[in-house]
N, C-alpha and C. Protein backbone atom coordinates (compact mmCIF):
# COMPACT_ATOMS: atom_id res chain seq x y z
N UNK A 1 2.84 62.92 128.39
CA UNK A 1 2.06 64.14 128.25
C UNK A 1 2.85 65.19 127.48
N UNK A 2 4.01 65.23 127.92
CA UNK A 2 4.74 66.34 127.28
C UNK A 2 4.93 65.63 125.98
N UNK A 3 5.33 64.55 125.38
CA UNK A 3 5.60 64.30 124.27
C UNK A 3 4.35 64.84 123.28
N UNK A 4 3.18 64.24 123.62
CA UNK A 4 2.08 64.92 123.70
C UNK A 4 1.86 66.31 123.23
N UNK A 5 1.65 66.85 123.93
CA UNK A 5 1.87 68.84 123.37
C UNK A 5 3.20 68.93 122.19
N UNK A 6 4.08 68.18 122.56
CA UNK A 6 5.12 68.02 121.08
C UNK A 6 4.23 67.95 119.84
N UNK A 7 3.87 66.93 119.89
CA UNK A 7 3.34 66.51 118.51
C UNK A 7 2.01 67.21 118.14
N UNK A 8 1.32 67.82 118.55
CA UNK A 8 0.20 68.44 119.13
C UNK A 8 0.66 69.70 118.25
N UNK A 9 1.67 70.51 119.00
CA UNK A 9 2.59 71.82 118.08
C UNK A 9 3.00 71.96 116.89
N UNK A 10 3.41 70.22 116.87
CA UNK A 10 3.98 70.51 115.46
C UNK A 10 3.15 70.21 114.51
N UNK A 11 2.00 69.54 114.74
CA UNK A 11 0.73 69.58 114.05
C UNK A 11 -0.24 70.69 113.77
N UNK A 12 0.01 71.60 114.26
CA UNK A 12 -0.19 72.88 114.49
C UNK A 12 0.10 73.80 113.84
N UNK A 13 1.66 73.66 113.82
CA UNK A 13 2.08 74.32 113.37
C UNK A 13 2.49 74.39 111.38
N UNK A 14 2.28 73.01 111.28
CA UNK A 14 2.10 72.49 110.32
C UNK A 14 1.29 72.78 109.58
N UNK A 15 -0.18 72.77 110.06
CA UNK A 15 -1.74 73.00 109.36
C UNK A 15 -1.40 74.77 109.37
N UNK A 16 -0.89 75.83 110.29
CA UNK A 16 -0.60 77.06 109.80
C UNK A 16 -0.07 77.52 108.48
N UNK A 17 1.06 76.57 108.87
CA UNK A 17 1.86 77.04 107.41
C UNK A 17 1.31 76.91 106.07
N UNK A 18 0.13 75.24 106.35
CA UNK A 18 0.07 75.21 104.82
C UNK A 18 -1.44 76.04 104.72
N UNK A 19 -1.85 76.47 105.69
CA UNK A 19 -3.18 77.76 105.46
C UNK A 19 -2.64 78.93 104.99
N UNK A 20 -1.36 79.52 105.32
CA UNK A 20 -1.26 80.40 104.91
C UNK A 20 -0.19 80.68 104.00
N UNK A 21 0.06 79.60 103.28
CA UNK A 21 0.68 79.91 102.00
C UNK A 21 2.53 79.46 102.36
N UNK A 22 2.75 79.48 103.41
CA UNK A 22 4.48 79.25 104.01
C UNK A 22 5.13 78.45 103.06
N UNK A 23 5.88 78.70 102.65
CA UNK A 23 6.69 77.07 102.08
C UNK A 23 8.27 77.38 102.73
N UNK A 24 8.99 75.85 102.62
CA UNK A 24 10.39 75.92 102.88
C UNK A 24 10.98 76.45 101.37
N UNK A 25 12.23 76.57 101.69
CA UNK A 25 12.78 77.13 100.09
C UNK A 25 13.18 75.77 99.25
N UNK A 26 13.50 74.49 99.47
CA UNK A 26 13.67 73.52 98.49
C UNK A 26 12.32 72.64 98.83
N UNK A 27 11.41 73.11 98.84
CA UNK A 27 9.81 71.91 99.18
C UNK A 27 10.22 71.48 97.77
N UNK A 28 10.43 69.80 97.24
CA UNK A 28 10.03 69.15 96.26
C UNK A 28 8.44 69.05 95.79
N UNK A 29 8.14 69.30 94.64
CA UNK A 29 6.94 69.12 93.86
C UNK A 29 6.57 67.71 93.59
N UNK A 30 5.79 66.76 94.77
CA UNK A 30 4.93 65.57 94.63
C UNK A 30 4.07 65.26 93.76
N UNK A 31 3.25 66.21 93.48
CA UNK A 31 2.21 66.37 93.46
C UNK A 31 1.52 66.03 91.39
N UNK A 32 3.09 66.48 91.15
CA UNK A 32 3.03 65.95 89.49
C UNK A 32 3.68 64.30 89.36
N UNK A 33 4.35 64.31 90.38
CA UNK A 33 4.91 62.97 89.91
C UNK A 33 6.51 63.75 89.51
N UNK A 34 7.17 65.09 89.28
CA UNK A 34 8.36 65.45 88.88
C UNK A 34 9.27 65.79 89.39
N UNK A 35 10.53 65.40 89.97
CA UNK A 35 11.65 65.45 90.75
C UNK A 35 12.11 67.20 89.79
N UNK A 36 11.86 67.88 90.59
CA UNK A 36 11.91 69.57 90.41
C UNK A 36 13.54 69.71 89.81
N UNK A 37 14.46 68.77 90.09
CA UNK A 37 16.08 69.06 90.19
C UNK A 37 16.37 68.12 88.60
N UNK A 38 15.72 67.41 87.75
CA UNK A 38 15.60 66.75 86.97
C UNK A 38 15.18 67.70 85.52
N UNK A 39 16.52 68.23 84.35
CA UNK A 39 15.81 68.83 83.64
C UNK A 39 15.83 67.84 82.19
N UNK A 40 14.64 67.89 81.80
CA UNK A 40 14.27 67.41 80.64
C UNK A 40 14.84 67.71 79.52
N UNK A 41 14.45 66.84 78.51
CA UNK A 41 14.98 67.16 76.86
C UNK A 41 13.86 68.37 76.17
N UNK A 42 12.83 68.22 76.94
CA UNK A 42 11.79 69.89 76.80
C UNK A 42 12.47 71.20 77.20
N UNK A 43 13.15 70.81 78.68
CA UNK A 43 13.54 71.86 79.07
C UNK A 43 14.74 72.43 78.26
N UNK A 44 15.57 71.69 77.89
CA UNK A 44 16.67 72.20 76.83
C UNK A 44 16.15 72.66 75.69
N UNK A 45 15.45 72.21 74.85
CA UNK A 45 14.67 72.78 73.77
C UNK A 45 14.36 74.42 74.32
N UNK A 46 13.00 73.89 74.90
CA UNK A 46 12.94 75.14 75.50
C UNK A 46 14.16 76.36 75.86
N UNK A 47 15.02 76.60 76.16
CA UNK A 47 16.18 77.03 76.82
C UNK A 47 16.59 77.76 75.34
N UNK A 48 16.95 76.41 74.05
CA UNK A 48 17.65 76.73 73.01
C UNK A 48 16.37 77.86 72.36
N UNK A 49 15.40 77.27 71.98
CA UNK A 49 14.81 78.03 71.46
C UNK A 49 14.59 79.40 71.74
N UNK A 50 15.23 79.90 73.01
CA UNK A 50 14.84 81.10 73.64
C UNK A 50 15.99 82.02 72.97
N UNK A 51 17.28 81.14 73.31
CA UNK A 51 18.70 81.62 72.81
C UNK A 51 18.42 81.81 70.85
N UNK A 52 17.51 80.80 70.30
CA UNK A 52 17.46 81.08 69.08
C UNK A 52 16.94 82.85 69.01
N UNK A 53 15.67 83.21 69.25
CA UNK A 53 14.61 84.70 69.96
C UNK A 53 15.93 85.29 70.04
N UNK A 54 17.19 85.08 70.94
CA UNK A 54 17.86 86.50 71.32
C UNK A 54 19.51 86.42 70.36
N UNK A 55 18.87 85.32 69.03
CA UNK A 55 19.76 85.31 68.29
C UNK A 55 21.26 84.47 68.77
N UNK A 56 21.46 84.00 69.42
CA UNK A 56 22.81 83.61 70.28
C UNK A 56 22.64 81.68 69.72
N UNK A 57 22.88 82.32 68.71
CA UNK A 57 23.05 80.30 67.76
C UNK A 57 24.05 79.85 68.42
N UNK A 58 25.25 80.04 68.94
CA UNK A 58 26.11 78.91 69.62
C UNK A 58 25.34 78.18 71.11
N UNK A 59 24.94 78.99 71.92
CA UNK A 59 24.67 78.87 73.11
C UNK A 59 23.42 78.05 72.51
N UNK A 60 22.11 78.41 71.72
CA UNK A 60 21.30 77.15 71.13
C UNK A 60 21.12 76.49 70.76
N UNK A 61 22.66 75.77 70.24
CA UNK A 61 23.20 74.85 70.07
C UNK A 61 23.69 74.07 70.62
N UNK A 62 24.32 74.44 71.91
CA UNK A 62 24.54 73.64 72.98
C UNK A 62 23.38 73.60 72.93
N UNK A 63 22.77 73.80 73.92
CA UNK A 63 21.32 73.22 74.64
C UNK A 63 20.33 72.35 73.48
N UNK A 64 19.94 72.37 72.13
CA UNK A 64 19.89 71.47 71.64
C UNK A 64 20.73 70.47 71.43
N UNK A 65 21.57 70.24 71.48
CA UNK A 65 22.76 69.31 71.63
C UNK A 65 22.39 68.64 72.99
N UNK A 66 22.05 68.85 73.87
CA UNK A 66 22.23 68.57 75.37
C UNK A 66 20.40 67.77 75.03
N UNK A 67 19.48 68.13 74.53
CA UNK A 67 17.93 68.18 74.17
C UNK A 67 18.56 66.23 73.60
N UNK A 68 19.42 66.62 72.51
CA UNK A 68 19.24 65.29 71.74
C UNK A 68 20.24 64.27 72.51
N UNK A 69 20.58 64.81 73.01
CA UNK A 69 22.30 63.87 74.21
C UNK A 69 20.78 62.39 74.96
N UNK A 70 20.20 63.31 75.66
CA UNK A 70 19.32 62.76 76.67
C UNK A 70 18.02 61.67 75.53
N UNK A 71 17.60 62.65 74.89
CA UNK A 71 16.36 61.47 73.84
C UNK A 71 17.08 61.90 72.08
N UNK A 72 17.57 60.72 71.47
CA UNK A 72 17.84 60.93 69.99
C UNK A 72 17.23 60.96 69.33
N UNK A 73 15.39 60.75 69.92
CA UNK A 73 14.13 60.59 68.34
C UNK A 73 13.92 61.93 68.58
N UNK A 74 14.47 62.93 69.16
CA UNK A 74 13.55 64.03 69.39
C UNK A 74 13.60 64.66 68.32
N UNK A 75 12.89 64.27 67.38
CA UNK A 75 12.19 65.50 66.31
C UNK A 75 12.63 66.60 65.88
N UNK A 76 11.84 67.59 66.76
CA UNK A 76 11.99 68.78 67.19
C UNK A 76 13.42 69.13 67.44
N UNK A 77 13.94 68.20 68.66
CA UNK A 77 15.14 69.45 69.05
C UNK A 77 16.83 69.48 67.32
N UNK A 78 16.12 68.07 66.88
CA UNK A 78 16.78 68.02 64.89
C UNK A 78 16.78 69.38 64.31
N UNK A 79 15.52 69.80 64.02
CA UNK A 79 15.19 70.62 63.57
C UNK A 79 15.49 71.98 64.00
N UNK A 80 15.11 72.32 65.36
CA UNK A 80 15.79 73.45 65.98
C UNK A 80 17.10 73.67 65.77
N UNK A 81 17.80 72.71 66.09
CA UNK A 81 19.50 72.14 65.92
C UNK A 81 19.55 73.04 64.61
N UNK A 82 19.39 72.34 63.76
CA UNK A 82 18.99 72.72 62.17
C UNK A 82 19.18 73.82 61.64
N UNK A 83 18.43 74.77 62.50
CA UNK A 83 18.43 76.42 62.38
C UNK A 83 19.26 76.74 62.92
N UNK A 84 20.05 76.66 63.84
CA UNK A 84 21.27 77.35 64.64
C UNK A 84 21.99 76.85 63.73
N UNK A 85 22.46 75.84 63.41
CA UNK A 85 23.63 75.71 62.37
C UNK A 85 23.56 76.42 61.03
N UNK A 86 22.25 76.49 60.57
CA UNK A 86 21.84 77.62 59.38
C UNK A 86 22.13 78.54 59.77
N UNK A 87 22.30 79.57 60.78
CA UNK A 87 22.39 80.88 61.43
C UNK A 87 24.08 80.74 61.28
N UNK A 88 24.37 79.40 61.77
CA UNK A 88 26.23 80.27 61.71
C UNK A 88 27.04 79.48 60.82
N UNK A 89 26.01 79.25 59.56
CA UNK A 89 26.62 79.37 58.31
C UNK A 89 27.07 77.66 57.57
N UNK A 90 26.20 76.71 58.67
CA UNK A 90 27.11 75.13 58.90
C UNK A 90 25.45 74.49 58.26
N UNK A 91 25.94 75.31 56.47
CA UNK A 91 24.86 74.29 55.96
C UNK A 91 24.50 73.33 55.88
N UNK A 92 25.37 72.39 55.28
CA UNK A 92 25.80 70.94 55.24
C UNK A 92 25.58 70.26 56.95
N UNK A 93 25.42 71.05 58.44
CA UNK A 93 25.18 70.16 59.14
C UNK A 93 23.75 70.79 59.45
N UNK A 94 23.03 71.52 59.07
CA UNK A 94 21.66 72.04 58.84
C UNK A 94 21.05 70.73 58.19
N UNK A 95 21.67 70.59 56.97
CA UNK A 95 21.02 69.83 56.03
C UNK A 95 20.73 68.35 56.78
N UNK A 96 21.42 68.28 57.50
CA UNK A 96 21.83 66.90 58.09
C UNK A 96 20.59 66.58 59.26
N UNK A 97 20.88 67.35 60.16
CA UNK A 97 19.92 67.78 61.39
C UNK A 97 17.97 67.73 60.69
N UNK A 98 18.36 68.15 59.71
CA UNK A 98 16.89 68.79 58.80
C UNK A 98 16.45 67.14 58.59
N UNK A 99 16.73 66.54 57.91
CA UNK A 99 16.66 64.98 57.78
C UNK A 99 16.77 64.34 58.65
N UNK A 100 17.35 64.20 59.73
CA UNK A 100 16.65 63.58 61.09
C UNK A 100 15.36 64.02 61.26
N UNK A 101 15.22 65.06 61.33
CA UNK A 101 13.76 65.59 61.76
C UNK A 101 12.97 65.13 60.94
N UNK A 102 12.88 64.91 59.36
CA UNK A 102 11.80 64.69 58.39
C UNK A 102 11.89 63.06 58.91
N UNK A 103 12.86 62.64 59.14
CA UNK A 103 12.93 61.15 59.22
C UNK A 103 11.84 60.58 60.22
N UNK A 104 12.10 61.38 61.71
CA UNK A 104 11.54 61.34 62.86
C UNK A 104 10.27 61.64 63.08
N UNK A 105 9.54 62.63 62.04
CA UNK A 105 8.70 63.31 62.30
C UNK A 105 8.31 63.55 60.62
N UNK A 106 7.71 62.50 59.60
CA UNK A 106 7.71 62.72 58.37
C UNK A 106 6.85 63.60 57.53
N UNK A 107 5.98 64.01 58.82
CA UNK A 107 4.97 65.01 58.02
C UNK A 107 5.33 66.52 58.31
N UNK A 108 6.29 66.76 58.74
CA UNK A 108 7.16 68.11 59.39
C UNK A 108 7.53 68.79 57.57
N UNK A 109 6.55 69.67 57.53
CA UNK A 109 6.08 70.71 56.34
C UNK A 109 7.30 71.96 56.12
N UNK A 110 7.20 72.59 57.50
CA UNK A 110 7.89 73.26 57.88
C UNK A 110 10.08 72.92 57.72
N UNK A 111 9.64 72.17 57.94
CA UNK A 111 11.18 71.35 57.79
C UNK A 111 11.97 71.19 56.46
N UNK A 112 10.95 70.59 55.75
CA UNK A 112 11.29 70.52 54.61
C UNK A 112 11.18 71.67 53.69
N UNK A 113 11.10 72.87 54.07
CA UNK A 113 10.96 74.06 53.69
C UNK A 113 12.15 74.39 54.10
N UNK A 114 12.71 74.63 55.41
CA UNK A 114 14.03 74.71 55.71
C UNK A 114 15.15 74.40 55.24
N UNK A 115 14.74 72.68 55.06
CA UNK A 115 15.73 72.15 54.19
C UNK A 115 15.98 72.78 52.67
N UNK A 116 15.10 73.08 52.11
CA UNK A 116 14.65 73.55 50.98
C UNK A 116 16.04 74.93 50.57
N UNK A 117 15.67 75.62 52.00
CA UNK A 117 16.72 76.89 51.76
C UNK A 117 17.88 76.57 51.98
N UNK A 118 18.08 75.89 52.87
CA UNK A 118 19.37 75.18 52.62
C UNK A 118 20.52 74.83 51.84
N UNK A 119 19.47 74.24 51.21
CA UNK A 119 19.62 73.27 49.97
C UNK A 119 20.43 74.32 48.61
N UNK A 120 18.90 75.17 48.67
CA UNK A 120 19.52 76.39 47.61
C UNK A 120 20.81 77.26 47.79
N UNK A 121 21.38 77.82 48.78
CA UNK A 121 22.19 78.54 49.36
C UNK A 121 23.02 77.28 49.06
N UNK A 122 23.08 76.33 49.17
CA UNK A 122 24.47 75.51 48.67
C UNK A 122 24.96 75.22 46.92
N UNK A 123 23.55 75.81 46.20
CA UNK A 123 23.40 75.87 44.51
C UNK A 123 22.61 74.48 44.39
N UNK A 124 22.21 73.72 45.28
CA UNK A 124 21.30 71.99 44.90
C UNK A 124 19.93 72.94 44.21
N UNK A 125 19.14 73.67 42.98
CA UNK A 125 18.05 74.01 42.94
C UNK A 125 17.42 73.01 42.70
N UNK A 126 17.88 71.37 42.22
CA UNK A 126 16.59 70.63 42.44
C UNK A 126 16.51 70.18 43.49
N UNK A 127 17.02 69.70 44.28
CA UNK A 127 16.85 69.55 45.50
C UNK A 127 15.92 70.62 46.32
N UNK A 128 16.05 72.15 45.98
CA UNK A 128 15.32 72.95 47.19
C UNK A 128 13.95 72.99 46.44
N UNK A 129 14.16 72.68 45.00
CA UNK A 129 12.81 72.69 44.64
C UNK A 129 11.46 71.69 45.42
N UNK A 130 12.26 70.75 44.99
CA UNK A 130 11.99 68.99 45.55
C UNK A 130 11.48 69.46 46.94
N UNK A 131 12.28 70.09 47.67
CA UNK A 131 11.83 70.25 49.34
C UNK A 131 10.67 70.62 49.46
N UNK A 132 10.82 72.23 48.62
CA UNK A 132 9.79 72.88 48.88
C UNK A 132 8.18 72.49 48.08
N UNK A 133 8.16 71.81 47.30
CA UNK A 133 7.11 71.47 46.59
C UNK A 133 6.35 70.68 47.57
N UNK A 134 7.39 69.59 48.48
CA UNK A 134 6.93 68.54 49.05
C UNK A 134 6.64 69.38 50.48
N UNK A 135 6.95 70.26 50.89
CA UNK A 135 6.47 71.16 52.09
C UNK A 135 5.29 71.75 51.44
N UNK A 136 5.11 72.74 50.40
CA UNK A 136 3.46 73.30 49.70
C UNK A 136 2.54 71.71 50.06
N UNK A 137 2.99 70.27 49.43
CA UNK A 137 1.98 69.83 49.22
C UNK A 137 1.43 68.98 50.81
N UNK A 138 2.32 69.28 51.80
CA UNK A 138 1.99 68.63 53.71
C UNK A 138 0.94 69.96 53.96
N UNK A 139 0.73 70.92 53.25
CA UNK A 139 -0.18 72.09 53.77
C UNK A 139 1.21 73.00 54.32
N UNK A 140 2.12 73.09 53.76
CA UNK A 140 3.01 74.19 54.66
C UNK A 140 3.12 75.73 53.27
N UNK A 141 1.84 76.43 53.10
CA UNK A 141 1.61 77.33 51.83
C UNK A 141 2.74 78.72 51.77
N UNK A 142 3.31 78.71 52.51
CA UNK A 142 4.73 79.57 52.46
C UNK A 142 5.56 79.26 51.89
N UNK A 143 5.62 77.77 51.30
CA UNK A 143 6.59 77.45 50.51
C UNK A 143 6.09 77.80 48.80
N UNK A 144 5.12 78.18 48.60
CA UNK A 144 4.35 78.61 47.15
C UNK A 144 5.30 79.66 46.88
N UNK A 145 5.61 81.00 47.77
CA UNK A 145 6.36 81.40 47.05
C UNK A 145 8.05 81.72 46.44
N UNK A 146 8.23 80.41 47.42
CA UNK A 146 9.62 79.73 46.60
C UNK A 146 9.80 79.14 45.35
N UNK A 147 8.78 78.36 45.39
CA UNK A 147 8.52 77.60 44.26
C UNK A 147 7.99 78.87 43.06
N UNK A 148 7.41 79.30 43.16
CA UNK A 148 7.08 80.25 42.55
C UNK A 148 8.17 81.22 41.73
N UNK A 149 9.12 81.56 42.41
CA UNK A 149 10.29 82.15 42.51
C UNK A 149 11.48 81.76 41.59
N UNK A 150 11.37 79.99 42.50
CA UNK A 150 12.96 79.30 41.95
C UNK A 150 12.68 77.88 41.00
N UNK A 151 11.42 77.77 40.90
CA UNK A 151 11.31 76.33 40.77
C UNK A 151 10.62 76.30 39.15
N UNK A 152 10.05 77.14 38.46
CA UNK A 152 9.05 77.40 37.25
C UNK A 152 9.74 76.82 36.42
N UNK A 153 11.10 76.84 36.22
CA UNK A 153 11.15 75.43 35.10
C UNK A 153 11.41 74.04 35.49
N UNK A 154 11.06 73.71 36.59
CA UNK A 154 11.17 72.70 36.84
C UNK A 154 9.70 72.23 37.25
N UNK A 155 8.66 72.55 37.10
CA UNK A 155 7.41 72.77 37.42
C UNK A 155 6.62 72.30 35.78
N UNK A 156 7.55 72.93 34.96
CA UNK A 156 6.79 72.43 33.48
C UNK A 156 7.46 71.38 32.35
């Protein structure tokens, strides 16, 4: 009997908590299928890209670094990579990072626009031409006025 009213209470007390909102402070998340303590190659992206926003290219560099440690096709975290090394001046491993990403992800418009500036800032103008023509023609139209700019004799 007494065991009884035990289980009785804590059933009780149980259906309270989850009526009114209670949680413990480490309740794991079931309910997606995601071990809450487990951070992803999103979540580093995510992270870097934030550090890219408050300008802090080393620190978004780690964390893309950490993005590609865990998955190496990742695309994206190439490219992000890409720009932090453009920011602190590490063209040549911009350039590098930039081409994984086109590799990984071949219709990446945007990328090859990147690469593009890259490219130029190192004196390659056919090369940034080349980039950027091939970014105008994926639909990436921001690159028109590079080409526009740097590319007119190589255009005719």
């Amino acid at each position: 009997m007494k065991n009884h009213l035990n289980t009785s209470f804590v059933f009780m007390l149980t259906i309270i908590l989850i009526v009114t909102g209670c949680k413990t402070t480490k309740q794991p998340n079931f309910s997606l299928g995601k071990n809450p303590n487990v951070i992803t190659p999103k979540d580093y992206l995510d992270k870097g890209k934030k550090e890219l926003d408050k300008k802090n290219y080393n620190e978004a560099l780690v964390q893309f670094d950490k993005a590609i440690k865990i998955d190496t096709a990742n695309g994206d975290a190439y490219s992000f990579r890409g720009m932090a090394k453009y920011h602190l001046k590490d063209l040549k491993g911009a350039i590098n990072d930039y081409d994984k990403a086109v590799n990984l992800i071949p219709g990446f418009g945007e990328v090859y626009d990147l690469r593009g500036v890259a490219k130029a800032e190192l004196g390659d103008k056919v090369g940034a031409c080349q980039d950027w023509n091939k970014a105008y023609e994926m639909g990436f139209n921001k690159a028109f006025d590079l080409i526009e700019k740097y590319c007119k004799e190589e255009n005719k």
